[in-house]
PDB file of N, CA and C in Angstrom:
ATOM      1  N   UNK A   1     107.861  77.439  62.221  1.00  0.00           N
ATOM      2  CA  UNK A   1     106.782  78.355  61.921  1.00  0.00           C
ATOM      3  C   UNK A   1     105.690  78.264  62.986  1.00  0.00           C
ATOM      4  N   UNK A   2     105.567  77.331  63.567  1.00  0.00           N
ATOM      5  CA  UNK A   2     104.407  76.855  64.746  1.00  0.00           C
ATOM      6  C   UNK A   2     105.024  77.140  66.013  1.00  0.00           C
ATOM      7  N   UNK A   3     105.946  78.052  65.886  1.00  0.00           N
ATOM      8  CA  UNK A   3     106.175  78.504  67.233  1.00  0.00           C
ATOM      9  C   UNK A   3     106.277  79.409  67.270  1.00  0.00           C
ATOM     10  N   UNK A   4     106.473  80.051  65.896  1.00  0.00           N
ATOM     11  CA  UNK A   4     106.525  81.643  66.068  1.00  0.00           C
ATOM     12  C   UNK A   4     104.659  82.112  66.461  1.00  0.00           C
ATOM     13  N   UNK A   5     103.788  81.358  65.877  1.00  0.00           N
ATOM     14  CA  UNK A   5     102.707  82.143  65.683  1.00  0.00           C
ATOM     15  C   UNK A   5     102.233  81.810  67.153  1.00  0.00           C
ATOM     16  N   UNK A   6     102.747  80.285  67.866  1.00  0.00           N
ATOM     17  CA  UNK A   6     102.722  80.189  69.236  1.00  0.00           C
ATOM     18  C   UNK A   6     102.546  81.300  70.190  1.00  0.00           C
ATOM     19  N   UNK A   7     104.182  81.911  69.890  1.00  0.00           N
ATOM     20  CA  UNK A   7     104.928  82.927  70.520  1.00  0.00           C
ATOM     21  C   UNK A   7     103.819  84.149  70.064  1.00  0.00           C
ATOM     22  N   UNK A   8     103.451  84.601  68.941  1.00  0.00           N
ATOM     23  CA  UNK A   8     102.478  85.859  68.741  1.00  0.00           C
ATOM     24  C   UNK A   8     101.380  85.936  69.343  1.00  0.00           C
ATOM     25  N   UNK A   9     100.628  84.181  69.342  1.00  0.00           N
ATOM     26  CA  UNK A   9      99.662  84.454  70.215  1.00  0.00           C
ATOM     27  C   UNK A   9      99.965  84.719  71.922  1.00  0.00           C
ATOM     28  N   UNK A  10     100.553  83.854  72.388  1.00  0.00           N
ATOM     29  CA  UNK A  10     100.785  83.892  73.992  1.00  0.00           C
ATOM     30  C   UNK A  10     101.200  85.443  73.797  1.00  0.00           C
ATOM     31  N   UNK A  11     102.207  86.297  72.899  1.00  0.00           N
ATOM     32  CA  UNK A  11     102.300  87.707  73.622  1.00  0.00           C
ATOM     33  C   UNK A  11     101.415  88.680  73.444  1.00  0.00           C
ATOM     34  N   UNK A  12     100.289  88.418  72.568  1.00  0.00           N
ATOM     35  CA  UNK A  12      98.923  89.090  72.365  1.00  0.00           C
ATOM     36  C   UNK A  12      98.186  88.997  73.200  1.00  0.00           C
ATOM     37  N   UNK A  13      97.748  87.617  74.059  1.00  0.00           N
ATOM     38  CA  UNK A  13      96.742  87.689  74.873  1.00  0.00           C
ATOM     39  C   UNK A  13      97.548  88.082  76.357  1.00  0.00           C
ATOM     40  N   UNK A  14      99.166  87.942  76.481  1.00  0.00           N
ATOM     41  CA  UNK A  14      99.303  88.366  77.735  1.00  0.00           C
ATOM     42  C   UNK A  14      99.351  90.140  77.780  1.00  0.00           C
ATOM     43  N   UNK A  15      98.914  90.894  76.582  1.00  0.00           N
ATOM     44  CA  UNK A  15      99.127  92.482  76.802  1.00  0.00           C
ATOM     45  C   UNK A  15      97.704  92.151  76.904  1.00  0.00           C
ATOM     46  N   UNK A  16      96.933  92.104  76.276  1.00  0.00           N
ATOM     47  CA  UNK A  16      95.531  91.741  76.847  1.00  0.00           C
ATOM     48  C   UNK A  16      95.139  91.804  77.590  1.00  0.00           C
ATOM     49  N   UNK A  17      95.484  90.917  78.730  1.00  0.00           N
ATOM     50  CA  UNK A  17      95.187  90.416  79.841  1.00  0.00           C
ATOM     51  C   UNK A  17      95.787  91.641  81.288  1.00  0.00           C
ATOM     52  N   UNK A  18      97.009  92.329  80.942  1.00  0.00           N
ATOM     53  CA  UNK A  18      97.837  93.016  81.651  1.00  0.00           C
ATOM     54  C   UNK A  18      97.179  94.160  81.372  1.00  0.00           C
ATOM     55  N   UNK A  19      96.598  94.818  80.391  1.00  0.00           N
ATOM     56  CA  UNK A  19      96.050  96.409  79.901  1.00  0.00           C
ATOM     57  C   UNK A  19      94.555  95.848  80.398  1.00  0.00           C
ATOM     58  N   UNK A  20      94.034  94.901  80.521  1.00  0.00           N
ATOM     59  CA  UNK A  20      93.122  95.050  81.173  1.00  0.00           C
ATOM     60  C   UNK A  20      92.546  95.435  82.148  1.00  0.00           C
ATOM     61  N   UNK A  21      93.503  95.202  83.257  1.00  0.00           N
ATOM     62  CA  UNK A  21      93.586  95.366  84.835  1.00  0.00           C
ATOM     63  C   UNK A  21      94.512  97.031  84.960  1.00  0.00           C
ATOM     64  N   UNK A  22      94.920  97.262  84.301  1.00  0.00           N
ATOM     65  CA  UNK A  22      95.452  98.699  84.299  1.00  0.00           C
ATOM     66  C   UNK A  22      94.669 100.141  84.479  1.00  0.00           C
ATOM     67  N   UNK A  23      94.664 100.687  85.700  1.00  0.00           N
ATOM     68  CA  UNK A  23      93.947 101.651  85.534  1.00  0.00           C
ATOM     69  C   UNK A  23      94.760 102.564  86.591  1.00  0.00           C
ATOM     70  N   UNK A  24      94.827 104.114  86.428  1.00  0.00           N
ATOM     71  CA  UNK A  24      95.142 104.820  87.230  1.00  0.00           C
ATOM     72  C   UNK A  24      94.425 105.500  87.651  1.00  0.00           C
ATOM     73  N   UNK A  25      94.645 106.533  88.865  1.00  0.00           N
ATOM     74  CA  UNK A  25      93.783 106.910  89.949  1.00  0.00           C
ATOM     75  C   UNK A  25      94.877 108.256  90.179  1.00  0.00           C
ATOM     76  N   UNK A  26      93.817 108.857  90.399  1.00  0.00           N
ATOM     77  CA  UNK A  26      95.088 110.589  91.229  1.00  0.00           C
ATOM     78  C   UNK A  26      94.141 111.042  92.644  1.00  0.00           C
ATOM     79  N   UNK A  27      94.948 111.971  93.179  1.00  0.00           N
ATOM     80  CA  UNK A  27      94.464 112.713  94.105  1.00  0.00           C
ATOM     81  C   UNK A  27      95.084 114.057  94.016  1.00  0.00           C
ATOM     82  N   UNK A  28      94.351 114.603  94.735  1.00  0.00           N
ATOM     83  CA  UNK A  28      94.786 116.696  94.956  1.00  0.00           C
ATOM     84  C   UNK A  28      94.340 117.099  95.997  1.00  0.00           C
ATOM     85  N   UNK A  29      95.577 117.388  97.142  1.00  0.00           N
ATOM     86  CA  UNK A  29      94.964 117.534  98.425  1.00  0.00           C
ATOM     87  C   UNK A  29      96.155 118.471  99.163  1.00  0.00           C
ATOM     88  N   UNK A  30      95.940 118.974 100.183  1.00  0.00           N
ATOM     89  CA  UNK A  30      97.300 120.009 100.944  1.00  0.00           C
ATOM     90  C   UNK A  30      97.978 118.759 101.539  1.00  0.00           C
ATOM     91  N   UNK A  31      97.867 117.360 101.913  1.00  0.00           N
ATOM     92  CA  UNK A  31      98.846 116.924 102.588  1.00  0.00           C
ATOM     93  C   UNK A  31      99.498 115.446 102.022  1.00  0.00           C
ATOM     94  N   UNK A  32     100.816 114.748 102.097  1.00  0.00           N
ATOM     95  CA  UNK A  32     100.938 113.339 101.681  1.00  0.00           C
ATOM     96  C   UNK A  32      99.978 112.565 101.867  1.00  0.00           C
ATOM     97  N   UNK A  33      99.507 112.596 103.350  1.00  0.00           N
ATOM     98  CA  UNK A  33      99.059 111.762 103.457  1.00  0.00           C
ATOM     99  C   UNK A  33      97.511 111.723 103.470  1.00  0.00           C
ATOM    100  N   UNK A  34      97.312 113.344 103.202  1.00  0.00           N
ATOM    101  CA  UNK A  34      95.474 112.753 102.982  1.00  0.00           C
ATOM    102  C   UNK A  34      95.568 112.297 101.516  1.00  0.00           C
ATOM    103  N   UNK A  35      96.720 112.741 100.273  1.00  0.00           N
ATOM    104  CA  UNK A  35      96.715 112.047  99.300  1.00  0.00           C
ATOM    105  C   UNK A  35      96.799 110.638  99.206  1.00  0.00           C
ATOM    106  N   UNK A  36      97.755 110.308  99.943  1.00  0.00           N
ATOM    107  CA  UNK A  36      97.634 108.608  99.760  1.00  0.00           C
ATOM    108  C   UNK A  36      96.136 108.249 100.188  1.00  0.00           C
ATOM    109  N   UNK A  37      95.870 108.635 101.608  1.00  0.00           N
ATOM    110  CA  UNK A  37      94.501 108.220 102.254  1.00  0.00           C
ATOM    111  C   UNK A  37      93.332 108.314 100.966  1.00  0.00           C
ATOM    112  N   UNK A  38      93.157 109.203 100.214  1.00  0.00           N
ATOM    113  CA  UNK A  38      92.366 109.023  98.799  1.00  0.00           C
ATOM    114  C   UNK A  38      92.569 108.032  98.155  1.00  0.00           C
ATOM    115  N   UNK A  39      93.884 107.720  97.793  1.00  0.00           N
ATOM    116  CA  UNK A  39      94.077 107.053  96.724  1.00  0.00           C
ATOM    117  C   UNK A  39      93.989 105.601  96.995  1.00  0.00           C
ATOM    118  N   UNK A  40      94.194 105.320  98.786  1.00  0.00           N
ATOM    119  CA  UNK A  40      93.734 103.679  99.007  1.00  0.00           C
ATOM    120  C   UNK A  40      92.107 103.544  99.252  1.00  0.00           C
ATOM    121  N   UNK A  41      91.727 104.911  99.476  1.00  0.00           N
ATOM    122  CA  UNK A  41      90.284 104.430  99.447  1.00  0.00           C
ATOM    123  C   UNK A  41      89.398 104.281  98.158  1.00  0.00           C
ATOM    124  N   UNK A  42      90.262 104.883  97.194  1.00  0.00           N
ATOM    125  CA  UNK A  42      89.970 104.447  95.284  1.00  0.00           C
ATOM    126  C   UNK A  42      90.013 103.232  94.963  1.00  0.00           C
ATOM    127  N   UNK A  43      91.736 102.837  95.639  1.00  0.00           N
ATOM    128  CA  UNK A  43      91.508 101.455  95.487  1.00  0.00           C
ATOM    129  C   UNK A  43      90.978 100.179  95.871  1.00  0.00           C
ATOM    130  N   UNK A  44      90.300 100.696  97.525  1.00  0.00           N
ATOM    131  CA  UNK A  44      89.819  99.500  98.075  1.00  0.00           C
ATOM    132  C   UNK A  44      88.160  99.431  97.478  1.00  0.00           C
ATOM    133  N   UNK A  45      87.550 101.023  96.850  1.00  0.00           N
ATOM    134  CA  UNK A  45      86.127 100.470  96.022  1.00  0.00           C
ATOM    135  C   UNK A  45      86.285  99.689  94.852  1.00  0.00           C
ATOM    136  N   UNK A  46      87.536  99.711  94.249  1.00  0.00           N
ATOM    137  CA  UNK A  46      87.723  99.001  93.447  1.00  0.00           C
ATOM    138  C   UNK A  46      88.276  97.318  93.131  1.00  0.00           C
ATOM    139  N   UNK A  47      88.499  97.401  94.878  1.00  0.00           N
ATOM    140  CA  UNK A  47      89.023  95.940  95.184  1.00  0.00           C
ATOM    141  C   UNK A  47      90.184  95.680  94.360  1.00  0.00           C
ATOM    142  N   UNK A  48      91.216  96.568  94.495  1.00  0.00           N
ATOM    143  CA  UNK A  48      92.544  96.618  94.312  1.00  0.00           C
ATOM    144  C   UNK A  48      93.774  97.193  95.017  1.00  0.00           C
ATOM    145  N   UNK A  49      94.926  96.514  94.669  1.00  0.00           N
ATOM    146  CA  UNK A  49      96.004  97.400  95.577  1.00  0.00           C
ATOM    147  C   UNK A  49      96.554  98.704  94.841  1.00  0.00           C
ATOM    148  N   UNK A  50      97.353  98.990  94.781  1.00  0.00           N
ATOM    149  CA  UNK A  50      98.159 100.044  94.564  1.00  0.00           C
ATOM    150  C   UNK A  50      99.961  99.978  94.756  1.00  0.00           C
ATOM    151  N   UNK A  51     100.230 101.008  93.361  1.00  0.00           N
ATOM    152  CA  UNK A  51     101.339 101.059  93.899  1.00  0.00           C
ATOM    153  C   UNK A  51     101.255 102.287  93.228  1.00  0.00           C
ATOM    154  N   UNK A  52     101.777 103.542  93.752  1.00  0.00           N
ATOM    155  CA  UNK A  52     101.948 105.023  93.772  1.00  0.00           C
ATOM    156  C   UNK A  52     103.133 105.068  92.618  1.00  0.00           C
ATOM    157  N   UNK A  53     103.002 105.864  91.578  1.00  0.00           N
ATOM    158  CA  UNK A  53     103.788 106.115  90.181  1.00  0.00           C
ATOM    159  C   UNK A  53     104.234 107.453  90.319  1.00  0.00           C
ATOM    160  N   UNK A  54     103.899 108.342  91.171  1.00  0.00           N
ATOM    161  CA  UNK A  54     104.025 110.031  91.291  1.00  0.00           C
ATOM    162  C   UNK A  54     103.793 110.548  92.015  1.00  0.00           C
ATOM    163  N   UNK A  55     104.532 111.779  92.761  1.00  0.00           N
ATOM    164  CA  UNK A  55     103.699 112.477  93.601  1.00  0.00           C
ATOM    165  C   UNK A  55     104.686 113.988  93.439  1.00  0.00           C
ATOM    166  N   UNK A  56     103.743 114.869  93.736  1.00  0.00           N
ATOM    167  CA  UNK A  56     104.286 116.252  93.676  1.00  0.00           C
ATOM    168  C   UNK A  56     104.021 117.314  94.860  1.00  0.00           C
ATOM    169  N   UNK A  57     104.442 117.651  95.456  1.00  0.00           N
ATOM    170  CA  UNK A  57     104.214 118.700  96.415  1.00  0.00           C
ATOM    171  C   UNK A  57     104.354 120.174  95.863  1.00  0.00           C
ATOM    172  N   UNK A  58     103.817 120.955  95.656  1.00  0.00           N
ATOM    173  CA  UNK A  58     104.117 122.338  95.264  1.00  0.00           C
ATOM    174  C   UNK A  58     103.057 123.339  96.746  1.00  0.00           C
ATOM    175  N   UNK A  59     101.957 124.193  95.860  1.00  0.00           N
ATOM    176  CA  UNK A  59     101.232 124.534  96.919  1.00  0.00           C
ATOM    177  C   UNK A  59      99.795 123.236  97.258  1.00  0.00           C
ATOM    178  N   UNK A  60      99.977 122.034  96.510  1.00  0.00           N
ATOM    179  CA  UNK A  60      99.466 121.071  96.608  1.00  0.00           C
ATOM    180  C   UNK A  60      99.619 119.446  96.206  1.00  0.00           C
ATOM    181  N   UNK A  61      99.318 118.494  96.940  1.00  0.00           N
ATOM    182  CA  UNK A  61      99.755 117.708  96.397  1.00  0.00           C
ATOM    183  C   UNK A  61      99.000 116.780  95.634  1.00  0.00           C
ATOM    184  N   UNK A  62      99.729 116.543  94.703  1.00  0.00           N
ATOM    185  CA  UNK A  62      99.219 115.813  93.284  1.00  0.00           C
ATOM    186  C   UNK A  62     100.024 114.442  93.469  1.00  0.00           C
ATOM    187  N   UNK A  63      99.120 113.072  93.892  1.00  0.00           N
ATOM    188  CA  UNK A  63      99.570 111.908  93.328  1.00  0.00           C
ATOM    189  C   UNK A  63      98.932 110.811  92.435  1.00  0.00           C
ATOM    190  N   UNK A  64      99.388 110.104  91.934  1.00  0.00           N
ATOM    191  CA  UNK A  64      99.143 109.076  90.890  1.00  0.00           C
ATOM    192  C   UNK A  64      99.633 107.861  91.217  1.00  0.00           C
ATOM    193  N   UNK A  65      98.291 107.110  91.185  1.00  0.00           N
ATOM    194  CA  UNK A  65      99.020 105.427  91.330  1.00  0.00           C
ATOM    195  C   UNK A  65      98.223 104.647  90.446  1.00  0.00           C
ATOM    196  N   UNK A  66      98.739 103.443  90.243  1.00  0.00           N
ATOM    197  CA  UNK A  66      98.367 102.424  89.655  1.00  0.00           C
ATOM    198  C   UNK A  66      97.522 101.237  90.642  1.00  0.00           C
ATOM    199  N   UNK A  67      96.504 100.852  90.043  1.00  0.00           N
ATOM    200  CA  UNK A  67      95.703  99.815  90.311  1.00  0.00           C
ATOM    201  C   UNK A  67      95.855  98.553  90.083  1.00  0.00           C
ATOM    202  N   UNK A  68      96.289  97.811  90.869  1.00  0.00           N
ATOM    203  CA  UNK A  68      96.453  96.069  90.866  1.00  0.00           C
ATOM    204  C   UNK A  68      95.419  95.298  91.234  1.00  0.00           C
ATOM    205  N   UNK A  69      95.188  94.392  90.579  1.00  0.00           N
ATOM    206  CA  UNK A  69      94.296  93.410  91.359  1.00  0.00           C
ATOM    207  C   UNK A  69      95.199  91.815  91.725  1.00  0.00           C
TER     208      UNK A  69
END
């Protein structure tokens, strides 16, 4: 029984801890790369990295990334 509630706590505070630092970021721009160029300069005011979750080209491009610290 003292390990299950072990186990409940350690996986409570590690979503905790992980949804904390979670945040996403987009851009909307005519080219890849002025989109990325947005989206690392989001992340460097935020003193985080990135890793890009989406991107779309149509008559513009739309990307989405995620924020790491």
């Amino acid at each position: 029984m003292k390990n299950i509630k072990t186990f409940v706590v350690v996986a409570a505070l590690a979503l905790i801890s992980s949804s904390s630092f979670a945040q996403t970021v987009t851009a909307t721009v005519s080219t890849l790369d002025g989109a990325e160029a947005q989206i690392a300069a989001k992340a460097k005011l935020a003193g985080a990295g990135y890793s890009i979750t989406e991107a779309y080209a149509g008559n513009q491009v739309h990307m989405t990334a995620r924020l790491t610290k």
